[in-house]
PDB file of N, CA and C in Angstrom:
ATOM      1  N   UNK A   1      16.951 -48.381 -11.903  1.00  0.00           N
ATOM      2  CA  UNK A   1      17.007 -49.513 -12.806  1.00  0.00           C
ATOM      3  C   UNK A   1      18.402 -50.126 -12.738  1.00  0.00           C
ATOM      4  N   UNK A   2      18.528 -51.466 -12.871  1.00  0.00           N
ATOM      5  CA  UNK A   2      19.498 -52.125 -12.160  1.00  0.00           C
ATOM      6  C   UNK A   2      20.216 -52.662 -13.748  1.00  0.00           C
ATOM      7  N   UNK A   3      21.371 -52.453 -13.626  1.00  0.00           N
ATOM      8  CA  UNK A   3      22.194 -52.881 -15.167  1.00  0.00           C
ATOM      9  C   UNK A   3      21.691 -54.345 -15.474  1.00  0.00           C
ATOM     10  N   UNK A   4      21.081 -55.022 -14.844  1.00  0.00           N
ATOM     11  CA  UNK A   4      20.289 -56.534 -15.059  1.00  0.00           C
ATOM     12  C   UNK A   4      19.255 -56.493 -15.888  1.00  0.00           C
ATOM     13  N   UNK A   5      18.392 -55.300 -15.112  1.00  0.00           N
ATOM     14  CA  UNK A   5      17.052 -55.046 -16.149  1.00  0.00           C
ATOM     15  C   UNK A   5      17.012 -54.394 -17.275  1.00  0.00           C
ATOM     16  N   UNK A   6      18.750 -53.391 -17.620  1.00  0.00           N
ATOM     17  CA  UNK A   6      19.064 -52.745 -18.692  1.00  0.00           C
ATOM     18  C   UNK A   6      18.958 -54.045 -19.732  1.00  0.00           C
ATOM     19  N   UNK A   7      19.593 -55.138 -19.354  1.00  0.00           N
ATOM     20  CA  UNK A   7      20.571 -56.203 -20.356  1.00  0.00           C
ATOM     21  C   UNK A   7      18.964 -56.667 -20.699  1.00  0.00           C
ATOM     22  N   UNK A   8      18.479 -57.215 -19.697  1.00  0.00           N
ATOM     23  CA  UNK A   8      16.837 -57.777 -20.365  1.00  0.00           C
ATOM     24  C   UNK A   8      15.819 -57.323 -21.045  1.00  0.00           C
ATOM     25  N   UNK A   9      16.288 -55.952 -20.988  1.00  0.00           N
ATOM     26  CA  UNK A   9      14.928 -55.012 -21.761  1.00  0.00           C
ATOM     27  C   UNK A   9      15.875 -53.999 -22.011  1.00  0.00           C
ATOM     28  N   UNK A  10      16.182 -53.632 -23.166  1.00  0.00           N
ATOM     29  CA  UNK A  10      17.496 -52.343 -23.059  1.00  0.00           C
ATOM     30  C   UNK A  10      16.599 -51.198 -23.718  1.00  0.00           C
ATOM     31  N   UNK A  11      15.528 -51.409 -24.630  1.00  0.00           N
ATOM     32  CA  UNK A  11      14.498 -50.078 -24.533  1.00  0.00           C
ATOM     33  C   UNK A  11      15.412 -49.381 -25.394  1.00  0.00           C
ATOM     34  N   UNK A  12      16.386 -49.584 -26.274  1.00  0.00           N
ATOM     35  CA  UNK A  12      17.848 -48.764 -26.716  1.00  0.00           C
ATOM     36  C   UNK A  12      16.243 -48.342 -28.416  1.00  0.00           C
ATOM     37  N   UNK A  13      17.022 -47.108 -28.779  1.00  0.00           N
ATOM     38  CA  UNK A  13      15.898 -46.955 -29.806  1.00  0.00           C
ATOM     39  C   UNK A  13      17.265 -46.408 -31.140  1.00  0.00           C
ATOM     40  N   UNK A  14      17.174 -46.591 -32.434  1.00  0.00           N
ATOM     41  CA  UNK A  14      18.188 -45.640 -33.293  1.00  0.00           C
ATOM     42  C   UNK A  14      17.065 -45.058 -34.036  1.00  0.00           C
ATOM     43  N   UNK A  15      17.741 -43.783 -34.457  1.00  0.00           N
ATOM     44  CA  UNK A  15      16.271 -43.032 -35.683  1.00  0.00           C
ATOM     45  C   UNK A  15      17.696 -43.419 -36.290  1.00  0.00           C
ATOM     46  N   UNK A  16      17.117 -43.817 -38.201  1.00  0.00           N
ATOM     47  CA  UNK A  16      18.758 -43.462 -39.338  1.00  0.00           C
ATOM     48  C   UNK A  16      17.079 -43.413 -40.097  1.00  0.00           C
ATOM     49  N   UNK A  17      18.290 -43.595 -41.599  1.00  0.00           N
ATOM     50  CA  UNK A  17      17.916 -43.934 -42.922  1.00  0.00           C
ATOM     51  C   UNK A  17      18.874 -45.049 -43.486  1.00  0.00           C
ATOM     52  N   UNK A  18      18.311 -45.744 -44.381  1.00  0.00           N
ATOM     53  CA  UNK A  18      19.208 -46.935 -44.716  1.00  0.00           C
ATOM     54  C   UNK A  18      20.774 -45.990 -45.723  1.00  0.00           C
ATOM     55  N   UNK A  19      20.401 -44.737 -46.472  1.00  0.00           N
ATOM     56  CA  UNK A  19      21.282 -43.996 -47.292  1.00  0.00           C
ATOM     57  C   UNK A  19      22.255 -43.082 -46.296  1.00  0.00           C
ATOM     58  N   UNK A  20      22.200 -43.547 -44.976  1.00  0.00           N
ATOM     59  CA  UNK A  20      23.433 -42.593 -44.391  1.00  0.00           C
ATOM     60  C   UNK A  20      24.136 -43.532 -43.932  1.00  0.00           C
ATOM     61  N   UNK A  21      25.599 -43.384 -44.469  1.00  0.00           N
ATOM     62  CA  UNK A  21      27.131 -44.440 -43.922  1.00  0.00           C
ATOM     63  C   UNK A  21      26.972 -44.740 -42.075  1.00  0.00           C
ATOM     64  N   UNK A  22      26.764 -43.188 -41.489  1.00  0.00           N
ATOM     65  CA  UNK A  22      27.128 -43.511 -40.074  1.00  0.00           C
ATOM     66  C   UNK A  22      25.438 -44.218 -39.313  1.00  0.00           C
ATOM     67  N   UNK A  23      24.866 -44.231 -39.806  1.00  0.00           N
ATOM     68  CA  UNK A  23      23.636 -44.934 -39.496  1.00  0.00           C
ATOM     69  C   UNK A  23      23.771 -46.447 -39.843  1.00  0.00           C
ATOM     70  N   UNK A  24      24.256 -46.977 -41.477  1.00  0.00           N
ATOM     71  CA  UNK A  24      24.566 -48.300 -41.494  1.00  0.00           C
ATOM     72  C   UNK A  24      25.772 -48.768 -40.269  1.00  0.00           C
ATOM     73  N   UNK A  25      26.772 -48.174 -40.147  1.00  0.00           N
ATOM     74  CA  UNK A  25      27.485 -48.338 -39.051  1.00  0.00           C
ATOM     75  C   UNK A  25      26.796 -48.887 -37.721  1.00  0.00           C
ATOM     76  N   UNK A  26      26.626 -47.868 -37.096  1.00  0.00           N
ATOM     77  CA  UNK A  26      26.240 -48.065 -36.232  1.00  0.00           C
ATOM     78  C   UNK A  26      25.053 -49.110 -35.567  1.00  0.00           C
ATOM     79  N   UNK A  27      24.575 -49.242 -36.996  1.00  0.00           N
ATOM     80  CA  UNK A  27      23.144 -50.521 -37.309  1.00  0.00           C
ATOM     81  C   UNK A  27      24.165 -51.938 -36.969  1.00  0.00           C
ATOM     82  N   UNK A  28      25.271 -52.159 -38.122  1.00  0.00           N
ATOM     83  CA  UNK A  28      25.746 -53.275 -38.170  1.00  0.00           C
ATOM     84  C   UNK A  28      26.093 -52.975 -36.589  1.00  0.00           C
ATOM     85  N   UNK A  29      27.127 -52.153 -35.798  1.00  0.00           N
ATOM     86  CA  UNK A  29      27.447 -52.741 -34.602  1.00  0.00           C
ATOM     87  C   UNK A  29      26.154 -53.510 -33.909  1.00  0.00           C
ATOM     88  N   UNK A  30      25.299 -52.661 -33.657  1.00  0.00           N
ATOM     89  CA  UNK A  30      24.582 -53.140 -33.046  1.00  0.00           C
ATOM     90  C   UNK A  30      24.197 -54.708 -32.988  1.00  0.00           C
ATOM     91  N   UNK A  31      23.911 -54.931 -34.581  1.00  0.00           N
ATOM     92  CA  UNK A  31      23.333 -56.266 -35.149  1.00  0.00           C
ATOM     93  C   UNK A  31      24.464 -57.527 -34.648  1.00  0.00           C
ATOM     94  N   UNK A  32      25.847 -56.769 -35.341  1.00  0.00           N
ATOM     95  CA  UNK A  32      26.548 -57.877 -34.855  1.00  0.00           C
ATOM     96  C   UNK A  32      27.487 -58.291 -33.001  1.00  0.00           C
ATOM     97  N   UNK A  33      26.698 -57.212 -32.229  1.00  0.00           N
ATOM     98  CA  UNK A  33      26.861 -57.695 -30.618  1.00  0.00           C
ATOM     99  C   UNK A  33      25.744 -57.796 -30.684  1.00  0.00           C
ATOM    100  N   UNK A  34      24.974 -58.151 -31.249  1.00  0.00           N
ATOM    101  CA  UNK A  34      23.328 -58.884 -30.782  1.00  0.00           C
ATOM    102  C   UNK A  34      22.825 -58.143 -29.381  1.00  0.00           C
ATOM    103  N   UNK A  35      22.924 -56.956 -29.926  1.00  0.00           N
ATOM    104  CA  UNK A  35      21.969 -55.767 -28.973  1.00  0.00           C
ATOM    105  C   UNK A  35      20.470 -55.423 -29.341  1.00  0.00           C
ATOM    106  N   UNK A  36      19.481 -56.202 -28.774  1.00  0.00           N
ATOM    107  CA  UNK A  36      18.218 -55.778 -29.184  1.00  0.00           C
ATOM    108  C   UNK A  36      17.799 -53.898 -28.858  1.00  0.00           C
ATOM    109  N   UNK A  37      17.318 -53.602 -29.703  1.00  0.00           N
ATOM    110  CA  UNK A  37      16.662 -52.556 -29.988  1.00  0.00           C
ATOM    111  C   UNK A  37      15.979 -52.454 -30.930  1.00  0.00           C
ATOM    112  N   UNK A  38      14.929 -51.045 -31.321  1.00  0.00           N
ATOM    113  CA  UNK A  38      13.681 -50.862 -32.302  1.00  0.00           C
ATOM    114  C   UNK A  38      15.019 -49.740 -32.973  1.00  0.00           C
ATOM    115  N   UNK A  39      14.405 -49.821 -34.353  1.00  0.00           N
ATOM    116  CA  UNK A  39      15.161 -49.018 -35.500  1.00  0.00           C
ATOM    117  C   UNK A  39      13.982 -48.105 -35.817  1.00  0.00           C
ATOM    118  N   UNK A  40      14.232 -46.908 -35.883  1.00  0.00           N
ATOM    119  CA  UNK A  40      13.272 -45.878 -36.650  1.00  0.00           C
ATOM    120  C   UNK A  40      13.587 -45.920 -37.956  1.00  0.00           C
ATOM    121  N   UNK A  41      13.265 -46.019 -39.390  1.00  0.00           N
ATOM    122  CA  UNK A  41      13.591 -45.682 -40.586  1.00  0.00           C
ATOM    123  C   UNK A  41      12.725 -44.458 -41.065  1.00  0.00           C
ATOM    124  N   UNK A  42      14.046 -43.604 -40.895  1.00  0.00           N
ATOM    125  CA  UNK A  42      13.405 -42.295 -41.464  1.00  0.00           C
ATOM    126  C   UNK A  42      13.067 -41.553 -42.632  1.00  0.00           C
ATOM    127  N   UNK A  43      13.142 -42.743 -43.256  1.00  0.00           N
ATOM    128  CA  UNK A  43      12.284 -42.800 -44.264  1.00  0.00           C
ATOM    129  C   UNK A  43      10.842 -42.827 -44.383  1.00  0.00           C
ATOM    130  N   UNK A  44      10.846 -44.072 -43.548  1.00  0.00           N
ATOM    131  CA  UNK A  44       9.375 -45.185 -43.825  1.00  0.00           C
ATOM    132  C   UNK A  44       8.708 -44.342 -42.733  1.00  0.00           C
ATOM    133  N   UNK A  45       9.268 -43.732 -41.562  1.00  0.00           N
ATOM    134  CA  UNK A  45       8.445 -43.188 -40.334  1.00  0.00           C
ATOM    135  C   UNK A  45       8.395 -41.474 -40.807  1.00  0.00           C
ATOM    136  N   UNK A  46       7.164 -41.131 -41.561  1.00  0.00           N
ATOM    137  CA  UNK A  46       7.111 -39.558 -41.451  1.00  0.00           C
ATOM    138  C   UNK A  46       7.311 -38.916 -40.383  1.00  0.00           C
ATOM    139  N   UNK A  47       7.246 -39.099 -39.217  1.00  0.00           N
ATOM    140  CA  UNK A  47       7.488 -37.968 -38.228  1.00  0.00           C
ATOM    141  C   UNK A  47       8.492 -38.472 -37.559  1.00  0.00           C
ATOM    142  N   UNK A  48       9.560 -39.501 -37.993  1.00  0.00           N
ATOM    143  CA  UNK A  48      10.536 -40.092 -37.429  1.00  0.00           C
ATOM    144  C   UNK A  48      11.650 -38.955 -37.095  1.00  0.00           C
ATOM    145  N   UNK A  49      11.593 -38.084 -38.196  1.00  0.00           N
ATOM    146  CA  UNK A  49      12.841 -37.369 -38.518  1.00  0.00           C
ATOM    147  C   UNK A  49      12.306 -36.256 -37.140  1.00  0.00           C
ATOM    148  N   UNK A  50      11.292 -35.702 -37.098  1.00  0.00           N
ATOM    149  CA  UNK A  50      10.905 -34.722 -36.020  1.00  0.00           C
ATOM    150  C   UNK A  50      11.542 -35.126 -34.333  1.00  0.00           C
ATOM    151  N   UNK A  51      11.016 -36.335 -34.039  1.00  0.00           N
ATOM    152  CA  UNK A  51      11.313 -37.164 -32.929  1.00  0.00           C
ATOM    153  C   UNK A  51      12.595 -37.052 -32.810  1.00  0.00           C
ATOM    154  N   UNK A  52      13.890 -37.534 -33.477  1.00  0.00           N
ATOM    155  CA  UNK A  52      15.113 -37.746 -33.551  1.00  0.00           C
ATOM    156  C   UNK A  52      15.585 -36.334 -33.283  1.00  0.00           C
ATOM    157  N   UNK A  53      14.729 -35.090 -33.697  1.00  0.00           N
ATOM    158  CA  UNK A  53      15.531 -33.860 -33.971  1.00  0.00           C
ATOM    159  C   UNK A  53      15.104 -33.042 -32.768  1.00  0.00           C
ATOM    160  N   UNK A  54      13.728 -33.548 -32.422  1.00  0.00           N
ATOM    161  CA  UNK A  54      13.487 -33.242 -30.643  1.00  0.00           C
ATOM    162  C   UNK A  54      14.176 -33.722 -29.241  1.00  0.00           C
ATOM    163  N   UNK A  55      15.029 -34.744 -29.868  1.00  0.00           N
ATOM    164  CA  UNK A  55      15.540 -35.532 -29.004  1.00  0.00           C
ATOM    165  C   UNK A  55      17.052 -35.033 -28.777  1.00  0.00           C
ATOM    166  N   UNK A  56      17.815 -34.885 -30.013  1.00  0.00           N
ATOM    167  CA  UNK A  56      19.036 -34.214 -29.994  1.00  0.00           C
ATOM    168  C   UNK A  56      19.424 -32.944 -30.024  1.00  0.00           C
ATOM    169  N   UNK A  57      17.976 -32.298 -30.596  1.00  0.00           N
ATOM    170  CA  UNK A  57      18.200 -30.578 -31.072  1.00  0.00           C
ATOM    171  C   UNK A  57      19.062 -30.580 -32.049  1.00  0.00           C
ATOM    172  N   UNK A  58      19.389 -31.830 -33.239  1.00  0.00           N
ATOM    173  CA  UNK A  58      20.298 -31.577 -34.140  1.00  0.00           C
ATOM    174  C   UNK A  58      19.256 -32.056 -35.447  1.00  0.00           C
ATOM    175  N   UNK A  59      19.909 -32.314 -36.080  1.00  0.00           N
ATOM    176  CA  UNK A  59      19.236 -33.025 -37.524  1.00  0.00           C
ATOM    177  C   UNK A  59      19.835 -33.922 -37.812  1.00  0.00           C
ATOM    178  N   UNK A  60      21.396 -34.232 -37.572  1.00  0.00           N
ATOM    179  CA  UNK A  60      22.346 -35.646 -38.040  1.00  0.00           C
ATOM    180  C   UNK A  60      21.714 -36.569 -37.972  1.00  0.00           C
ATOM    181  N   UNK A  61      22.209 -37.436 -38.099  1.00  0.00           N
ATOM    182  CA  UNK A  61      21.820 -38.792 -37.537  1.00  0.00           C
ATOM    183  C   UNK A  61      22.825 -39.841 -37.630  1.00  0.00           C
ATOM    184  N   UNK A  62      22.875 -41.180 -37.193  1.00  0.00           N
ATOM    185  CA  UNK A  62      21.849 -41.536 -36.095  1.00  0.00           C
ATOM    186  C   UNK A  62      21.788 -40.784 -34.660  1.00  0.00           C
ATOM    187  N   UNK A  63      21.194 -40.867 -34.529  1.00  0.00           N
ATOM    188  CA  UNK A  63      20.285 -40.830 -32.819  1.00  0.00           C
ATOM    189  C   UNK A  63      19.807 -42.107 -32.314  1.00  0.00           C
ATOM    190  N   UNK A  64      20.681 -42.200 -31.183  1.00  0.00           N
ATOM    191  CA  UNK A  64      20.601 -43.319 -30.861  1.00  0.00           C
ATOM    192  C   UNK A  64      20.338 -42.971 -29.410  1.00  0.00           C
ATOM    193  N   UNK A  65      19.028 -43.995 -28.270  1.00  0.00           N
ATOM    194  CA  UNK A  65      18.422 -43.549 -27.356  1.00  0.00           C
ATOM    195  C   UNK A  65      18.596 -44.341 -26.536  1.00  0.00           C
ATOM    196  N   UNK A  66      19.317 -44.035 -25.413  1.00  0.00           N
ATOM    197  CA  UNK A  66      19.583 -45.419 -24.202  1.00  0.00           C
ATOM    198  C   UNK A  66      18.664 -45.311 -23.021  1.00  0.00           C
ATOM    199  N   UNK A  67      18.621 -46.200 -22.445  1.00  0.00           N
ATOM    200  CA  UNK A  67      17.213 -46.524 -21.573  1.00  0.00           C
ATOM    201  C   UNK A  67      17.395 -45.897 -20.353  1.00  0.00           C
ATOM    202  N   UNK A  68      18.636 -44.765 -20.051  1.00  0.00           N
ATOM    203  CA  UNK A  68      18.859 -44.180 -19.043  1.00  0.00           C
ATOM    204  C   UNK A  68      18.872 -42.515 -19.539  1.00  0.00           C
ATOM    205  N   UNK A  69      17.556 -42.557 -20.702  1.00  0.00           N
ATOM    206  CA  UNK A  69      17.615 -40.714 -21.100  1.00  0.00           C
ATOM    207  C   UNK A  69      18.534 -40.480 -21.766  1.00  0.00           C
ATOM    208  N   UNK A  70      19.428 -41.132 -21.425  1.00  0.00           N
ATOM    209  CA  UNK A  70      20.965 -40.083 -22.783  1.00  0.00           C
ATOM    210  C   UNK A  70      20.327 -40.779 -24.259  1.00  0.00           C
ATOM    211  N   UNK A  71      21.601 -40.345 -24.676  1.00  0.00           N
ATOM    212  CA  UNK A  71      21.656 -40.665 -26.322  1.00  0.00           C
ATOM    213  C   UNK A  71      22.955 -39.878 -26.778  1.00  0.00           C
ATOM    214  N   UNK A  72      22.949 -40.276 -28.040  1.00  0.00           N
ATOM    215  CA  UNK A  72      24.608 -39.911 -28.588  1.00  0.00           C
ATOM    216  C   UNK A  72      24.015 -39.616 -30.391  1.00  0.00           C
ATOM    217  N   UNK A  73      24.627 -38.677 -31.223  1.00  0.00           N
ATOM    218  CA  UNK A  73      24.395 -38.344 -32.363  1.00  0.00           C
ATOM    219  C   UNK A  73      25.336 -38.678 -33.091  1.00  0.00           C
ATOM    220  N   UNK A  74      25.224 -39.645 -34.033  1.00  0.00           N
ATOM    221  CA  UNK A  74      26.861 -40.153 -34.635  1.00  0.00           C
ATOM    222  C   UNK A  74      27.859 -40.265 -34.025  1.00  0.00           C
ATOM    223  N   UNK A  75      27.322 -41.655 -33.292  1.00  0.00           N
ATOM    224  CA  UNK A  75      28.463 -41.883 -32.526  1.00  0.00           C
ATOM    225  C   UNK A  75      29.436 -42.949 -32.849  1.00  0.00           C
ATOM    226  N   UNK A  76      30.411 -42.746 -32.897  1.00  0.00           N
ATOM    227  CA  UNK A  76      31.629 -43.809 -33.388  1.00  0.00           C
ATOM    228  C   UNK A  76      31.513 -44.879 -32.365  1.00  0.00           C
ATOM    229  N   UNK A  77      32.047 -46.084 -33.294  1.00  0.00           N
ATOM    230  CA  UNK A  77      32.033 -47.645 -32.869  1.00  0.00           C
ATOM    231  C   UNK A  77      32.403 -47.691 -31.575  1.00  0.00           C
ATOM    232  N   UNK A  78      33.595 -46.391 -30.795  1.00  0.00           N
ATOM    233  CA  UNK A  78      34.108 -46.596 -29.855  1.00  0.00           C
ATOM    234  C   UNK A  78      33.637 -46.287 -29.204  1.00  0.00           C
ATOM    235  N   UNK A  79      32.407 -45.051 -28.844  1.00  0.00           N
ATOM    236  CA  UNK A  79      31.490 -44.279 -28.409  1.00  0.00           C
ATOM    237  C   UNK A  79      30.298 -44.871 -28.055  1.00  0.00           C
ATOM    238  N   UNK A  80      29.482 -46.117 -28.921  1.00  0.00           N
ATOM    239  CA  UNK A  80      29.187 -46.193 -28.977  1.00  0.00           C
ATOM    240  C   UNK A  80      28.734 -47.597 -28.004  1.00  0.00           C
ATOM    241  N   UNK A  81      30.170 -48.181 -27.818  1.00  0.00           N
ATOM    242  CA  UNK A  81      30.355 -49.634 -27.340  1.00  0.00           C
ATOM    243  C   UNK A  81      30.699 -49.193 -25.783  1.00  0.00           C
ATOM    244  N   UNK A  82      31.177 -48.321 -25.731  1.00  0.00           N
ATOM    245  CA  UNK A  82      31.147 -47.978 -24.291  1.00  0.00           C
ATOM    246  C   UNK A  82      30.082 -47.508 -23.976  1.00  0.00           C
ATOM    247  N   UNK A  83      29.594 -46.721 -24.468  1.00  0.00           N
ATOM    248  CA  UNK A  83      27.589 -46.578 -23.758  1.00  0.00           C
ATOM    249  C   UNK A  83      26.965 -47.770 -23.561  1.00  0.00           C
ATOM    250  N   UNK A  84      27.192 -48.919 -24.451  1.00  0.00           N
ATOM    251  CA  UNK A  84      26.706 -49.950 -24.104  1.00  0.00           C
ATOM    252  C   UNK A  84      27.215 -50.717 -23.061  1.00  0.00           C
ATOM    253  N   UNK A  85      28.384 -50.833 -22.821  1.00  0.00           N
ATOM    254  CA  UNK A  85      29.574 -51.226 -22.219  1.00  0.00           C
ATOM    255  C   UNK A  85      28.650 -50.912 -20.262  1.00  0.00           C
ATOM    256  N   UNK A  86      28.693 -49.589 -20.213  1.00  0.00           N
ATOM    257  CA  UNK A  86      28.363 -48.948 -19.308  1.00  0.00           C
ATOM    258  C   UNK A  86      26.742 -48.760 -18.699  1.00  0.00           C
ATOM    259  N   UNK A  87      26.378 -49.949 -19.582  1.00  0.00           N
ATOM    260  CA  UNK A  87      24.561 -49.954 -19.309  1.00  0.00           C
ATOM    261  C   UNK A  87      24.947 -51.450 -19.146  1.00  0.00           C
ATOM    262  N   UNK A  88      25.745 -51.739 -18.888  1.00  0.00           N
ATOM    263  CA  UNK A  88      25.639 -53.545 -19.177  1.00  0.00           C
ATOM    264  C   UNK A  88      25.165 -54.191 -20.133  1.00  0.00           C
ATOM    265  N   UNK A  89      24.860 -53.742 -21.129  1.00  0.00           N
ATOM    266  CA  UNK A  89      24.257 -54.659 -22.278  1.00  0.00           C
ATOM    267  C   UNK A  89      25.529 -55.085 -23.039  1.00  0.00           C
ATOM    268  N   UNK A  90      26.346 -54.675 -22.982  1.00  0.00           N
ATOM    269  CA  UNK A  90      27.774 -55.464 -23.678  1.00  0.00           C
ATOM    270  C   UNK A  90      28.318 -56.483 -22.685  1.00  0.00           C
TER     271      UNK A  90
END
């Protein structure tokens, strides 16, 4: 997959809850570099929280899912912009 088809379809996924700080974080980055992705609310999604915790083997959150298999668990603004950075979607 070619960093072209990352930027056009980035497939990027976050599990949060609206009541965790590093989940609003990481929401607003997203929102405000106008990075499309689907939001899990793990709230509203009963088996959201399972998915997220199969995915990281942790329970934190966010979990955030990039279209090249990785993902990152509370990841800071700086952490976070370079994964994007490095998929081309920034």
């Amino acid at each position: 997959m070619t960093n072209d088809v990352i930027a056009n379809d980035p497939q990027i996924t976050m599990y949060g809850a609206d009541w965790c700080r590093d989940c609003v974080r990481s929401k607003a980055l997203l929102d405000a570099r106008g990075v499309a992705y689907t939001y899990v609310d793990l709230v509203a999604d009963e088996t959201g929280a399972e998915r997220a915790q199969a995915i990281s083997g942790r329970t934190q959150i966010p979990v955030v899912v990039f279209p090249d298999g990785s993902h990152q668990v509370e990841p800071s603004d700086r952490d976070l912009e370079a994964k994007l950075t490095e998929l081309g979607v920034l």
